[in-house]
Structure formats: C-alpha cells, structure tokens
C-alpha atoms as a PDB file:
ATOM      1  CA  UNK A   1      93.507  70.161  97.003  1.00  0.00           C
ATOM      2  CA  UNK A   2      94.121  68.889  93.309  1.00  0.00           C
ATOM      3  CA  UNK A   3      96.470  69.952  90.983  1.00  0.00           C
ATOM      4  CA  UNK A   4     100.371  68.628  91.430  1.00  0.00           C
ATOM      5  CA  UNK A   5      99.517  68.749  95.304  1.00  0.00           C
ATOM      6  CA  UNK A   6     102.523  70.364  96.105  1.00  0.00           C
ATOM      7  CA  UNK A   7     101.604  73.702  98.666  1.00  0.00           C
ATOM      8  CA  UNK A   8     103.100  76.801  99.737  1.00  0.00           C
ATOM      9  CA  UNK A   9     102.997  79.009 103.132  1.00  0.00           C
ATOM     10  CA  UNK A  10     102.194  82.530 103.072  1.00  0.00           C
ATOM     11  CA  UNK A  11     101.928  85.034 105.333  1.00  0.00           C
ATOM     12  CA  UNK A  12      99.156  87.458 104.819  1.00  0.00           C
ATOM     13  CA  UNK A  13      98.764  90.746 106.904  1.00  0.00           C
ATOM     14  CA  UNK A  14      95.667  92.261 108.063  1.00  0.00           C
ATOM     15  CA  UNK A  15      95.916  96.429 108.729  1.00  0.00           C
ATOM     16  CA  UNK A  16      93.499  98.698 109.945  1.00  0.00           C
ATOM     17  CA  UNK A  17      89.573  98.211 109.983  1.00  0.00           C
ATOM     18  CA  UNK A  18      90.418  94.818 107.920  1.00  0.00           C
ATOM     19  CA  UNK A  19      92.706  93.617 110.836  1.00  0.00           C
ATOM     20  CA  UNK A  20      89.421  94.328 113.307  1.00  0.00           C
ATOM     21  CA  UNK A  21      87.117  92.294 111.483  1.00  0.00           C
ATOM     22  CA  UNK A  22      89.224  89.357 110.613  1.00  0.00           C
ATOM     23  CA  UNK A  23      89.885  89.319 114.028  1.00  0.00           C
ATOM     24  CA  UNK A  24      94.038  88.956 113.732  1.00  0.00           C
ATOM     25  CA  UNK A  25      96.670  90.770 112.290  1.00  0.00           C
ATOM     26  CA  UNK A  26      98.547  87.992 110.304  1.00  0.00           C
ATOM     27  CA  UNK A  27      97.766  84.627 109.491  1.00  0.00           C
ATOM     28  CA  UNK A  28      99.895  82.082 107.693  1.00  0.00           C
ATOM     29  CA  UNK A  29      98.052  80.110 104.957  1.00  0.00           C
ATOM     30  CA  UNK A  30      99.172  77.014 103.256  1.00  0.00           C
ATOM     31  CA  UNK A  31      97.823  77.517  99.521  1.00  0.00           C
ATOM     32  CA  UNK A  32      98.502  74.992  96.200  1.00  0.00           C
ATOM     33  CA  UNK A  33     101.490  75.736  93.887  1.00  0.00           C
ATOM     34  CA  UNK A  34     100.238  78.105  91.809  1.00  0.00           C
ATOM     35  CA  UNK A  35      97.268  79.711  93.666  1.00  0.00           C
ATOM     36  CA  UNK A  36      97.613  84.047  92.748  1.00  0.00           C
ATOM     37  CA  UNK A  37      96.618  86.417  95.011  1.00  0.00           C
ATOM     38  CA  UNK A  38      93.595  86.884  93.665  1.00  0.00           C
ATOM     39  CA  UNK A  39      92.453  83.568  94.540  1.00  0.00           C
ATOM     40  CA  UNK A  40      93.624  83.947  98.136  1.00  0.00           C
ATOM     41  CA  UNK A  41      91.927  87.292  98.624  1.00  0.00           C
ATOM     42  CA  UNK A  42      88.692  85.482  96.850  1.00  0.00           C
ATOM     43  CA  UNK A  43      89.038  82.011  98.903  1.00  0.00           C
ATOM     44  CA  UNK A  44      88.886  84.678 102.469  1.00  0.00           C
ATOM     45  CA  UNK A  45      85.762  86.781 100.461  1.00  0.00           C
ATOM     46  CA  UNK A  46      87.778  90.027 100.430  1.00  0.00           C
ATOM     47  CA  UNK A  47      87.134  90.561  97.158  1.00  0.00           C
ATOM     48  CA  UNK A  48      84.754  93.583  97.434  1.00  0.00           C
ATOM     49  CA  UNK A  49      87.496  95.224  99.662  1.00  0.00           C
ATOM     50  CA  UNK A  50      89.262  95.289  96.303  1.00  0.00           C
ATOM     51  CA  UNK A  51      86.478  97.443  94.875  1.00  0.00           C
ATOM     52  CA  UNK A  52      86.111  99.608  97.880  1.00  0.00           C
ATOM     53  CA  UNK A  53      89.851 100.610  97.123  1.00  0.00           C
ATOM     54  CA  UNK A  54      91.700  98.027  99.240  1.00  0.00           C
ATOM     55  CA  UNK A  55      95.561  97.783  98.291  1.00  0.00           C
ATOM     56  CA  UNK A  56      97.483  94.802  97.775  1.00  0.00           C
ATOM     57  CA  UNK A  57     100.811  94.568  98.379  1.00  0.00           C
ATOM     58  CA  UNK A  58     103.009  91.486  97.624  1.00  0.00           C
ATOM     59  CA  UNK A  59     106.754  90.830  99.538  1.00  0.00           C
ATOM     60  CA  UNK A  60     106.659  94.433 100.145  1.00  0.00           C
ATOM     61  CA  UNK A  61     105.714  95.432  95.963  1.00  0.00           C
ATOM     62  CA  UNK A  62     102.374  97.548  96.530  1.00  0.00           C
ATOM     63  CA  UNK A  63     100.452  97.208  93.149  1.00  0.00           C
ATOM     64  CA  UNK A  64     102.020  93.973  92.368  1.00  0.00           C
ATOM     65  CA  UNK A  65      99.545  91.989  89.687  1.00  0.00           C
ATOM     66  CA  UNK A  66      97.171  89.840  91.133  1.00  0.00           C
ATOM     67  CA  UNK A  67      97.128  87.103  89.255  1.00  0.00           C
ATOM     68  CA  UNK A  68     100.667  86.049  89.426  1.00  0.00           C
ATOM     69  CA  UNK A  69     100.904  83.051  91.180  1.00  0.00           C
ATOM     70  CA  UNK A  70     102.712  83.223  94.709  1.00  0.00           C
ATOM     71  CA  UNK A  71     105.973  81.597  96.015  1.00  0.00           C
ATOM     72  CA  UNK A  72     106.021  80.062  98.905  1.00  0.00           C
ATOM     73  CA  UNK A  73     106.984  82.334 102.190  1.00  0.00           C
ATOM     74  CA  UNK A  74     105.591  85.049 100.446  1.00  0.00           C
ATOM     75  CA  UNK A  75     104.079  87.651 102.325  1.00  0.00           C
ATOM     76  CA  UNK A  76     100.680  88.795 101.286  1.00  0.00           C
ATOM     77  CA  UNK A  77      99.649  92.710 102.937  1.00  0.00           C
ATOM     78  CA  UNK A  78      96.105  93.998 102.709  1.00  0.00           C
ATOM     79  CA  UNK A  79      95.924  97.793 103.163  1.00  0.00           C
ATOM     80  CA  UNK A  80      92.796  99.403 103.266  1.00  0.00           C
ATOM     81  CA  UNK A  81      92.207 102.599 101.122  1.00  0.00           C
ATOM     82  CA  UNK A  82      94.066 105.720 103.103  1.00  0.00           C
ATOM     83  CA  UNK A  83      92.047 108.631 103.914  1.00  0.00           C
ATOM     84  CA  UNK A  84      93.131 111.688 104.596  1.00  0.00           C
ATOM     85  CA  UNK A  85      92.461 115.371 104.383  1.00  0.00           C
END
C-alpha cells in the first residue's frame, strides 16, 4: 500500500446469493486511509453487482455515497436487489 500508509478495518457483509458465492457471510478487510466504498466493492470485482441492482449500505445508511472514503470499523453491507411479487 502507498499513500500515508496508515489502514483501517472494516467489516463487510455478504447477504443472500452474494453470501453463497463469496463463500462467507462477513469478512473483515484492512483497507488504506481513505479507500471509498467504491474501491472496496471494485478491489473484490463486485462492481457489476452494482449494475445488476445490488444495494450498498454503509454503518447501517442504505444509499450512502460511494465514494466517501470509509472510517475505520466501519461496516460495509452488500444487499442484493429484493424481489418480490
């Protein structure tokens, strides 16, 4: 890692269909100060789960933006799209 090399630990959480394919339910990461969301959901290659309609939610906020950097502890949930009828 570059940048001030100072990290963080998040937690991200895995639900549904997602959970099966990663394989796990939660995983904590250690990312570099700074590193948004975006960047974590990139760095696992979840990014076309975005497009599919996958929702992000961040320390509970669902629809929280992206690219704001995350603190440490911070607890990163990846819901798929909910289908219903």
């Amino acid at each position: 890692m570059g940048g001030s090399g100072k990290a963080v630990k998040v937690r991200m959480l895995f639900f549904g269909p997602l959970a099966e394919s990663m394989g796990q339910r939660e995983v904590e990461v250690a990312l570099e100060l700074g590193t948004t969301a975006e960047q974590l959901i990139e760095r696992f290659d979840l990014a076309e789960y975005l497009e599919s309609g996958l929702r992000v939610a961040i320390d509970g906020q669902i629809g929280a933006s992206l690219d704001t950097p995350l603190a440490d502890s911070s607890e990163v949930a990846l819901l798929p799209p909910v289908s219903g009828g």
